[in-house]
Each structure stands twice: as structure tokens, then as C-alpha cells.
PDB file of N, CA and C in Angstrom:
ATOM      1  N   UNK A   1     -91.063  17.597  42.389  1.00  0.00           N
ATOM      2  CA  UNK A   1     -91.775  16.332  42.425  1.00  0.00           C
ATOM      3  C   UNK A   1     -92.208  16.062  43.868  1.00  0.00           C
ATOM      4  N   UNK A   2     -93.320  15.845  43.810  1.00  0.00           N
ATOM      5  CA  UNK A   2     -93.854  15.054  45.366  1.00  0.00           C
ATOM      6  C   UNK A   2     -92.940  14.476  46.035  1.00  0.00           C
ATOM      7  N   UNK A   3     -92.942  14.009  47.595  1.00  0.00           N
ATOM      8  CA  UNK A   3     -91.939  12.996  48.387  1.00  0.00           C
ATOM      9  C   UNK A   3     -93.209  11.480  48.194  1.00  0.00           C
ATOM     10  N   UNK A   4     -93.030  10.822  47.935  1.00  0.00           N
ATOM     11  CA  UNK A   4     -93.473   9.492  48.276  1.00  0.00           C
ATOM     12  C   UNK A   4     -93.043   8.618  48.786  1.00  0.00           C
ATOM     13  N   UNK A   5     -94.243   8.161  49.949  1.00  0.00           N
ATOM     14  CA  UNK A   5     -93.571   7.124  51.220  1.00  0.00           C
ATOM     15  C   UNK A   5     -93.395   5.512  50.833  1.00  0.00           C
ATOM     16  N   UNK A   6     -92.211   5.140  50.882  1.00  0.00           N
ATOM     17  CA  UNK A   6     -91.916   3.865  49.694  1.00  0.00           C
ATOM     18  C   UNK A   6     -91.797   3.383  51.248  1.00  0.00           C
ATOM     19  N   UNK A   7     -92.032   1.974  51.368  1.00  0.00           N
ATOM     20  CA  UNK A   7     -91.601   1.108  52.272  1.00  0.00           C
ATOM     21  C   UNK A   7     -91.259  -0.486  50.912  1.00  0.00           C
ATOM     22  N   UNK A   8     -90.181  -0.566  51.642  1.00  0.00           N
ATOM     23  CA  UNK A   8     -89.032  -1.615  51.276  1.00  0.00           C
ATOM     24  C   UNK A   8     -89.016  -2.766  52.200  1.00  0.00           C
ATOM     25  N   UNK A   9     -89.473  -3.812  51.982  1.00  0.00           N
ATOM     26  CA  UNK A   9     -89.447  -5.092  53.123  1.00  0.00           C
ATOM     27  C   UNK A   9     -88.124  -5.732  52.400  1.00  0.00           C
ATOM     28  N   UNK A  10     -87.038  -6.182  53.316  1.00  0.00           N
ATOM     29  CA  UNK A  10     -85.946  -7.066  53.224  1.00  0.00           C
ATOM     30  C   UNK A  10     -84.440  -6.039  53.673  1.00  0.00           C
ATOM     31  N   UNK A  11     -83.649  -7.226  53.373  1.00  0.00           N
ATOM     32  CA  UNK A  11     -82.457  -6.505  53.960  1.00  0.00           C
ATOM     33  C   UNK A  11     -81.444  -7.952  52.861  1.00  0.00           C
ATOM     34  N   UNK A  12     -81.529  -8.236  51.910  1.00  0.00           N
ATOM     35  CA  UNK A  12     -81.264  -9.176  51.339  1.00  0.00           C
ATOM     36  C   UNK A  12     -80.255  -8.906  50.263  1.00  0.00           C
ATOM     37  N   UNK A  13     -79.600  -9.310  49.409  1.00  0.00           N
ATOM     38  CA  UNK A  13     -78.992  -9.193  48.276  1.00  0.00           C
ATOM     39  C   UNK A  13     -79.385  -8.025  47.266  1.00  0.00           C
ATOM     40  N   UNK A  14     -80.592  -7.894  47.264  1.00  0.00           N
ATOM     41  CA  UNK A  14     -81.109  -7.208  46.274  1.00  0.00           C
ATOM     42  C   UNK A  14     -81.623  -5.862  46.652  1.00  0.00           C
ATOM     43  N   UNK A  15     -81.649  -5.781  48.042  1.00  0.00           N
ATOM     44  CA  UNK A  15     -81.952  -4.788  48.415  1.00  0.00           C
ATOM     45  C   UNK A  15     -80.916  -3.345  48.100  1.00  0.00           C
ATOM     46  N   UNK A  16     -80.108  -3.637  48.238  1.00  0.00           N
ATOM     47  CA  UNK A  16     -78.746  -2.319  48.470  1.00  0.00           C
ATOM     48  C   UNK A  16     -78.774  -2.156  46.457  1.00  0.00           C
ATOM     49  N   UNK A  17     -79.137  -3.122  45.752  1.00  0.00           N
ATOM     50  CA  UNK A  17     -78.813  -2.261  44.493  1.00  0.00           C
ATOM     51  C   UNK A  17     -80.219  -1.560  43.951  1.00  0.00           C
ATOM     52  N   UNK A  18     -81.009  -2.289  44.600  1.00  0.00           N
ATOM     53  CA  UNK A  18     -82.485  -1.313  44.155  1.00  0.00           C
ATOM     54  C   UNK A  18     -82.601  -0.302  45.146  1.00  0.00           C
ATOM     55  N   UNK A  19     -82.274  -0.075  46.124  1.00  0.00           N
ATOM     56  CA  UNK A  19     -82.134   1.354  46.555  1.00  0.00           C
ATOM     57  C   UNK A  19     -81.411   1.960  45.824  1.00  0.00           C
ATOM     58  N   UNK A  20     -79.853   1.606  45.665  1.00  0.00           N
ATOM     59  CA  UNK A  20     -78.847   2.421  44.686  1.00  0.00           C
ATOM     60  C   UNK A  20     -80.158   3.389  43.441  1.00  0.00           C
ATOM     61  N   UNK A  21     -80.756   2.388  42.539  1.00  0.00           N
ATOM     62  CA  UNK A  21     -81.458   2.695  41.702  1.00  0.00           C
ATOM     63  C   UNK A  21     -82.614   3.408  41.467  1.00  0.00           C
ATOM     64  N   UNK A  22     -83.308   3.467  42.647  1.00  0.00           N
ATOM     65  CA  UNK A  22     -84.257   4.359  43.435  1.00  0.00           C
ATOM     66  C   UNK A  22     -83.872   5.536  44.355  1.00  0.00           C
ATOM     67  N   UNK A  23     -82.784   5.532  45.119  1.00  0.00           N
ATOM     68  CA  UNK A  23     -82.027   6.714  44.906  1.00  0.00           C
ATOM     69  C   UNK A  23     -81.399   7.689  43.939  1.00  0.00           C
ATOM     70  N   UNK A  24     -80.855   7.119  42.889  1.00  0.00           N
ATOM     71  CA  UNK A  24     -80.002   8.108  42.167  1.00  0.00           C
ATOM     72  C   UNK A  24     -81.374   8.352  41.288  1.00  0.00           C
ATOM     73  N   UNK A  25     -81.952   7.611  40.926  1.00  0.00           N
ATOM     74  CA  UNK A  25     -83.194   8.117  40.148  1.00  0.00           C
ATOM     75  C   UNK A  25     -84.129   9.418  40.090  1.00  0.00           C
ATOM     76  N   UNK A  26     -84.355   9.587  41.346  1.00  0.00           N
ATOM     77  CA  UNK A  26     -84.837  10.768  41.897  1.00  0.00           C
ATOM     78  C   UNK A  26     -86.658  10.631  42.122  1.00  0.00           C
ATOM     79  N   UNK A  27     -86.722   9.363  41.754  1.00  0.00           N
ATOM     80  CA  UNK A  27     -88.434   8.892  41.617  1.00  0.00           C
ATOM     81  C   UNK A  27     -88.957   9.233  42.900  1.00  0.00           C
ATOM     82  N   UNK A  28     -88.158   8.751  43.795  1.00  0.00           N
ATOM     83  CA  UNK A  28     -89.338   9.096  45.213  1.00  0.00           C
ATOM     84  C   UNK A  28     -88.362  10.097  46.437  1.00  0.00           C
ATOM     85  N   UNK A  29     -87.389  10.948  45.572  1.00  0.00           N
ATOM     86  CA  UNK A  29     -87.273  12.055  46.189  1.00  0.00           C
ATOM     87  C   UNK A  29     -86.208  11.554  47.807  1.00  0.00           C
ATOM     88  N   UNK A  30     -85.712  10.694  47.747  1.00  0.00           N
ATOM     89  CA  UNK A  30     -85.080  10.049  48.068  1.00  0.00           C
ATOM     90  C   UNK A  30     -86.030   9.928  49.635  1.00  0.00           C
ATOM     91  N   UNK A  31     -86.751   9.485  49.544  1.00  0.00           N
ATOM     92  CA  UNK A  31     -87.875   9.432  51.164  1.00  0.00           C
ATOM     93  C   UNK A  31     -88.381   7.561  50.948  1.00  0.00           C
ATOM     94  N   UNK A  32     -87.428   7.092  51.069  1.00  0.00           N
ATOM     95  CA  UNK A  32     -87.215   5.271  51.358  1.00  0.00           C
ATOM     96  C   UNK A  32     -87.483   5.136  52.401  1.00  0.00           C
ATOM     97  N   UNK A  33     -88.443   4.383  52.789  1.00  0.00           N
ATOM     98  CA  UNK A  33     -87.972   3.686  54.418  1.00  0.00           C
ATOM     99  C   UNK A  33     -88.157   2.486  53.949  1.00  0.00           C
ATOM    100  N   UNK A  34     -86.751   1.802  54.700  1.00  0.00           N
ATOM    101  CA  UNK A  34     -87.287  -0.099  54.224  1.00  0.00           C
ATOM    102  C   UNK A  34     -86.268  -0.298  55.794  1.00  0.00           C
ATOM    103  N   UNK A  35     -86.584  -1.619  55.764  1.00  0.00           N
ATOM    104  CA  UNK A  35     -85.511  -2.521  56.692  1.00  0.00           C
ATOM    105  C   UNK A  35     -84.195  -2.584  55.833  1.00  0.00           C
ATOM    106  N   UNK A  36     -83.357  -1.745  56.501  1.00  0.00           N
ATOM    107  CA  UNK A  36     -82.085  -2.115  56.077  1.00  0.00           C
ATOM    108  C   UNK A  36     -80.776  -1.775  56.507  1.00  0.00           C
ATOM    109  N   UNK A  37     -79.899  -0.949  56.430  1.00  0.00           N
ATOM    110  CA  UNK A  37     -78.583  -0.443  56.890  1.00  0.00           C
ATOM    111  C   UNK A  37     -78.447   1.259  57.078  1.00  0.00           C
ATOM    112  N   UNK A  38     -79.325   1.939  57.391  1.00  0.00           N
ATOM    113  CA  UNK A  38     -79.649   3.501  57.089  1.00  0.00           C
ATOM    114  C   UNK A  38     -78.472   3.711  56.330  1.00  0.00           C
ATOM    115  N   UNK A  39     -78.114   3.467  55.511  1.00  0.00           N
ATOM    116  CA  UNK A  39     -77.089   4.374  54.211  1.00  0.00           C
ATOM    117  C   UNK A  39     -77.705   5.308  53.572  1.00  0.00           C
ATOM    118  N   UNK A  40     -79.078   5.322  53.650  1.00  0.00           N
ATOM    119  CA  UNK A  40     -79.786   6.243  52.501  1.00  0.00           C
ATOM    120  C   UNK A  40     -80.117   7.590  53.343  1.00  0.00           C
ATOM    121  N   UNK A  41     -79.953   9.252  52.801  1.00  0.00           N
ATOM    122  CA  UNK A  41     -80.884  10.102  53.098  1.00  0.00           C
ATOM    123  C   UNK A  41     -81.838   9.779  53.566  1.00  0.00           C
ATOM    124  N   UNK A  42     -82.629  10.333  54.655  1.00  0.00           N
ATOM    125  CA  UNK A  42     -84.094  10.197  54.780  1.00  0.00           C
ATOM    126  C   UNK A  42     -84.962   8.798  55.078  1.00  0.00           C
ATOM    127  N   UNK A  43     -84.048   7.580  55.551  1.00  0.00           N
ATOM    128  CA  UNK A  43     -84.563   6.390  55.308  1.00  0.00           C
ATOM    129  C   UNK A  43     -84.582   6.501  56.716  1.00  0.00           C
ATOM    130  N   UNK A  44     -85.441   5.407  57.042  1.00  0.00           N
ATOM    131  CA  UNK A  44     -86.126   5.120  58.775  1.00  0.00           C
ATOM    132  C   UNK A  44     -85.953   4.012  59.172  1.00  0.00           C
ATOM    133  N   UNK A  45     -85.205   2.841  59.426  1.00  0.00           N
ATOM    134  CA  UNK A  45     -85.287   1.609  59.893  1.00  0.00           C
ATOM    135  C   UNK A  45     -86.295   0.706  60.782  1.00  0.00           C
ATOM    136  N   UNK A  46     -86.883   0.058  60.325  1.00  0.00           N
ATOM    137  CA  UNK A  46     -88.113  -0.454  61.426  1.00  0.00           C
ATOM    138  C   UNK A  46     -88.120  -1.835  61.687  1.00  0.00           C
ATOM    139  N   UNK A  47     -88.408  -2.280  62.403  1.00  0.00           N
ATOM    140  CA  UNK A  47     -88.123  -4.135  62.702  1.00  0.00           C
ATOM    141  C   UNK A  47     -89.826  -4.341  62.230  1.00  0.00           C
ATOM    142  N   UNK A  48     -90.011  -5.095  61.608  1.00  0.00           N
ATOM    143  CA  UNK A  48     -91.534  -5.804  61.017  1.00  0.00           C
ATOM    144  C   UNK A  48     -91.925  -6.970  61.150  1.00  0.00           C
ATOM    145  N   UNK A  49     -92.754  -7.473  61.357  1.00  0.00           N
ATOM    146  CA  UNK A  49     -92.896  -8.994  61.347  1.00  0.00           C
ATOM    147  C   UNK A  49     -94.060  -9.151  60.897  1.00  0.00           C
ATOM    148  N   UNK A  50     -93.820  -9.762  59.245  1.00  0.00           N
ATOM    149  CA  UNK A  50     -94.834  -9.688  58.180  1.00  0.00           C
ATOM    150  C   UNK A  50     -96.006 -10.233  58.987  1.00  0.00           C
ATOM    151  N   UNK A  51     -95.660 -11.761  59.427  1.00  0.00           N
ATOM    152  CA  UNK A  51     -96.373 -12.928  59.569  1.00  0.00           C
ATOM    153  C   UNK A  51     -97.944 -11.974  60.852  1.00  0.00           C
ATOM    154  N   UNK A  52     -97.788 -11.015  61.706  1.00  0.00           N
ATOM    155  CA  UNK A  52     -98.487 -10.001  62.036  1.00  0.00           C
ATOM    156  C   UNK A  52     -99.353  -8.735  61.078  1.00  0.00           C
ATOM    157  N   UNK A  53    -100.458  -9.766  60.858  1.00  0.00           N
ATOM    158  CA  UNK A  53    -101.455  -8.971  60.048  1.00  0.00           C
ATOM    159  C   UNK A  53    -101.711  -7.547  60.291  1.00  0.00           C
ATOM    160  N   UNK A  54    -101.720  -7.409  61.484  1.00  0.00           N
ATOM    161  CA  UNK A  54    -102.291  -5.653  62.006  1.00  0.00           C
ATOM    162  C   UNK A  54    -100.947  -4.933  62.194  1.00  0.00           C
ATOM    163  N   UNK A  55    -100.238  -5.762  62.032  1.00  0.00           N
ATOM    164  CA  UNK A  55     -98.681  -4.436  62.660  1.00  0.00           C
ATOM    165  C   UNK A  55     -98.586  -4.251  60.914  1.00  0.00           C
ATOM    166  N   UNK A  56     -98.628  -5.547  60.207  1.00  0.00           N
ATOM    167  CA  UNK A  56     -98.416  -5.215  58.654  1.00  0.00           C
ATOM    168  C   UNK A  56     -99.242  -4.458  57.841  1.00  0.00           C
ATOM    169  N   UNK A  57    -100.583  -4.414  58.427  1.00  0.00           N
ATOM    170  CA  UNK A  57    -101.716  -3.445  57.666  1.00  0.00           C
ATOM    171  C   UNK A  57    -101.270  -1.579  58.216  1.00  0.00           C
ATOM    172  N   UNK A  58    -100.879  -1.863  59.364  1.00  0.00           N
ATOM    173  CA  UNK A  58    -100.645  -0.621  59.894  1.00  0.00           C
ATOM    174  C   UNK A  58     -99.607   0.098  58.900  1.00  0.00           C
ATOM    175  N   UNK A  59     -98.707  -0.624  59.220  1.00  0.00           N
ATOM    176  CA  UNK A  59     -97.116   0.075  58.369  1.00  0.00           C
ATOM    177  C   UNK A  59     -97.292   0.044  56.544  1.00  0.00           C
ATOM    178  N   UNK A  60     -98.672  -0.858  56.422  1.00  0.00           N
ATOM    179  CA  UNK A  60     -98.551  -0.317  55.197  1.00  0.00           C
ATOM    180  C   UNK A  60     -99.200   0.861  54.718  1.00  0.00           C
ATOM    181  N   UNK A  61    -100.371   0.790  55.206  1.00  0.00           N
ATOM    182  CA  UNK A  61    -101.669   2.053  55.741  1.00  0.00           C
ATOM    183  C   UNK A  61    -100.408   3.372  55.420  1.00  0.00           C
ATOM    184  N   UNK A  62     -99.155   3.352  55.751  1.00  0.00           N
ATOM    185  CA  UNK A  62     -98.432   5.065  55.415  1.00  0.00           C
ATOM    186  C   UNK A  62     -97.686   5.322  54.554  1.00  0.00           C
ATOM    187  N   UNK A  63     -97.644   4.232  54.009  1.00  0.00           N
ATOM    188  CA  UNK A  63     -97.337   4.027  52.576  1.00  0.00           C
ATOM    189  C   UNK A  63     -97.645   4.431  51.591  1.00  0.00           C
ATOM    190  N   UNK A  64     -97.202   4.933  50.310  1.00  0.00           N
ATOM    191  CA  UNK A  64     -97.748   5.115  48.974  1.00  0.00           C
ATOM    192  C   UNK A  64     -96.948   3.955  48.300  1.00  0.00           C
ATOM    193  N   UNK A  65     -96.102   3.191  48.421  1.00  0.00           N
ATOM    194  CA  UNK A  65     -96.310   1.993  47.684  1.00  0.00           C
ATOM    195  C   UNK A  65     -94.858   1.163  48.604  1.00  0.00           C
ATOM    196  N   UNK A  66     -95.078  -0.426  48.122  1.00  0.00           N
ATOM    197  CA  UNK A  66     -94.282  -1.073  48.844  1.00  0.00           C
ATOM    198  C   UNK A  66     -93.394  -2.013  48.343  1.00  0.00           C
ATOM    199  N   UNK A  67     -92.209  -2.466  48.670  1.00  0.00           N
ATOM    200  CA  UNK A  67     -91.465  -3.028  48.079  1.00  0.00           C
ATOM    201  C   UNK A  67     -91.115  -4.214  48.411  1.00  0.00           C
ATOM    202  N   UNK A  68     -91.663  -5.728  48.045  1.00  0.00           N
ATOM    203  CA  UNK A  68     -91.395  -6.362  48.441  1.00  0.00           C
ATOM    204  C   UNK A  68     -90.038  -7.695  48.424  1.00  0.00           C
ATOM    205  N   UNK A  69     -89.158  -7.218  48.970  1.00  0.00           N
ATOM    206  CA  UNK A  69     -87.935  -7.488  48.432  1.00  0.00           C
ATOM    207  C   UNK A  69     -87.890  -9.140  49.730  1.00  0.00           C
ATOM    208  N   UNK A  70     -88.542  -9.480  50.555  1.00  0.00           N
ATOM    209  CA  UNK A  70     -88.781 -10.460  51.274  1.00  0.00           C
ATOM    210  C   UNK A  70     -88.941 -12.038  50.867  1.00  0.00           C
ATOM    211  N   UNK A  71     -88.179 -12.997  51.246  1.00  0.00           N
ATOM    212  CA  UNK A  71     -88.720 -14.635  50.578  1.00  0.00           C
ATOM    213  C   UNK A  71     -90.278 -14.632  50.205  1.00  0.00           C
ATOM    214  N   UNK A  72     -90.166 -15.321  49.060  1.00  0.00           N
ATOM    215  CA  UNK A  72     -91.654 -14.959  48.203  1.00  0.00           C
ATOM    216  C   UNK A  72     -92.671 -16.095  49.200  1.00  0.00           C
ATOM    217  N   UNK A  73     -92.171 -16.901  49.855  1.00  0.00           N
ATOM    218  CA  UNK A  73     -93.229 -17.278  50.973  1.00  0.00           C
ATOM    219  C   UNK A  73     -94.341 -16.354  51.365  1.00  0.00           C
ATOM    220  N   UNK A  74     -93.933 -15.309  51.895  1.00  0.00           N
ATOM    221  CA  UNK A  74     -94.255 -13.745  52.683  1.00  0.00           C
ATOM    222  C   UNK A  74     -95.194 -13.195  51.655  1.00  0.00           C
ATOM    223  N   UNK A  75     -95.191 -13.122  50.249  1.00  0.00           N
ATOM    224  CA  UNK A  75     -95.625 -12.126  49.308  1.00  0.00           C
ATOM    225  C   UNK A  75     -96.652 -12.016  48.930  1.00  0.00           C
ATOM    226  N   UNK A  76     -97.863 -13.411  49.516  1.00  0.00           N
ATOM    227  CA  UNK A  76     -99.533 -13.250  49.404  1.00  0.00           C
ATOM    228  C   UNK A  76    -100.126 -12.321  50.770  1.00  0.00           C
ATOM    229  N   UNK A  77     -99.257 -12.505  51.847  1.00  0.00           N
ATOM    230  CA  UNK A  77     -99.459 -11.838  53.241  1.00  0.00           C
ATOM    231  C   UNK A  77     -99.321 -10.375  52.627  1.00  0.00           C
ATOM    232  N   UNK A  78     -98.233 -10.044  52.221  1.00  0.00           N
ATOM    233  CA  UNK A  78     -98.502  -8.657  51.778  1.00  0.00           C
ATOM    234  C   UNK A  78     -99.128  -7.927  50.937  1.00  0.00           C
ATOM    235  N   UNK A  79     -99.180  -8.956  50.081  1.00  0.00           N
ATOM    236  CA  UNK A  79    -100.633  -8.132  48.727  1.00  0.00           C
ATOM    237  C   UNK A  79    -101.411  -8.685  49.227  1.00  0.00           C
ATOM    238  N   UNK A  80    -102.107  -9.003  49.990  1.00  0.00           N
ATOM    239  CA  UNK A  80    -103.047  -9.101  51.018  1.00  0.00           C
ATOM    240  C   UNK A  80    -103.444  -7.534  51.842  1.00  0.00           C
ATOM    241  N   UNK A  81    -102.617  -7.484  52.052  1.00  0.00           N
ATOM    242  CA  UNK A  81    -102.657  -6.651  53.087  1.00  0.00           C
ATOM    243  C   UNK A  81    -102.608  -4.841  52.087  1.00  0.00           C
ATOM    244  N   UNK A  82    -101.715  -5.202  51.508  1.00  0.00           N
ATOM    245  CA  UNK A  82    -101.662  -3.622  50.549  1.00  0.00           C
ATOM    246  C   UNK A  82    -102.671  -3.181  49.854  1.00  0.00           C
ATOM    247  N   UNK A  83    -103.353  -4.831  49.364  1.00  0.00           N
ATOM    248  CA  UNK A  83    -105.143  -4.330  49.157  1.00  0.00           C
ATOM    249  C   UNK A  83    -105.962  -3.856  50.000  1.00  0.00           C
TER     250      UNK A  83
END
């Protein structure tokens, strides 16, 4: 199966069991990068700051898809931007 570049925004409650679930799954080959605790294979830690249109278009730009696990305040900025 392909590697696909998942980016994961948050570091929240929900984050550590949807990795669990996206890890053992084998869907994206375990190649996660989100903000979070590097526990995972292959994951990259990055500091983001949604509310920054061009740092957020950038980091999504290497993406094949994104996860927005962030206060839903944040979540028009990013499907904004992922379009």
C-alpha cells in the first residue's frame, strides 16, 4: 500500500485514540505527522499556528489529507485552506 502524508492538528483527548486506530489499521502505513507526543513510528512533531494562513496553506500543501482534531472554532480556517 502507498505511504500517505496524514497531518493531524491537536494534541487533545481524542487525539491518542485515533492515532491508536490509524495506526494499528495499517491505512496510512503508519506515516502520521500531527502535533502530538512522538509515540508513533514515523510521526514528525511540528508547532502550527492555525490562525497563520500561509504557514497553514504551506503545511497543508504536503499533505494527502488532514485531521482536524483542533477546537471547532479553528475548523473553517482549515477547510479553507485544504481547499
Amino acid at each position: 500500500m502507498a505511504s500517505h502524508k496524514v497531518l493531524m492538528l491537536g494534541t487533545g483527548f481524542v487525539t491518542k485514540p485515533a492515532l491508536d486506530i490509524l495506526s494499528e489499521s495499517g491505512i496510512f502505513d503508519s506515516r502520521i505527522r500531527r502535533i502530538s507526543l512522538g509515540r508513533y513510528k514515523d510521526d514528525t512533531l511540528i508547532s502550527l499556528d492555525v490562525t497563520n494562513e500561509q504557514a497553514l496553506d504551506a503545511e497543508l500543501a504536503k499533505h494527502d489529507l488532514v485531521i482536524s482534531l483542533i477546537p471547532y472554532t479553528f475548523h473553517v480556517t482549515v477547510i479553507k485552506s485544504a481547499i
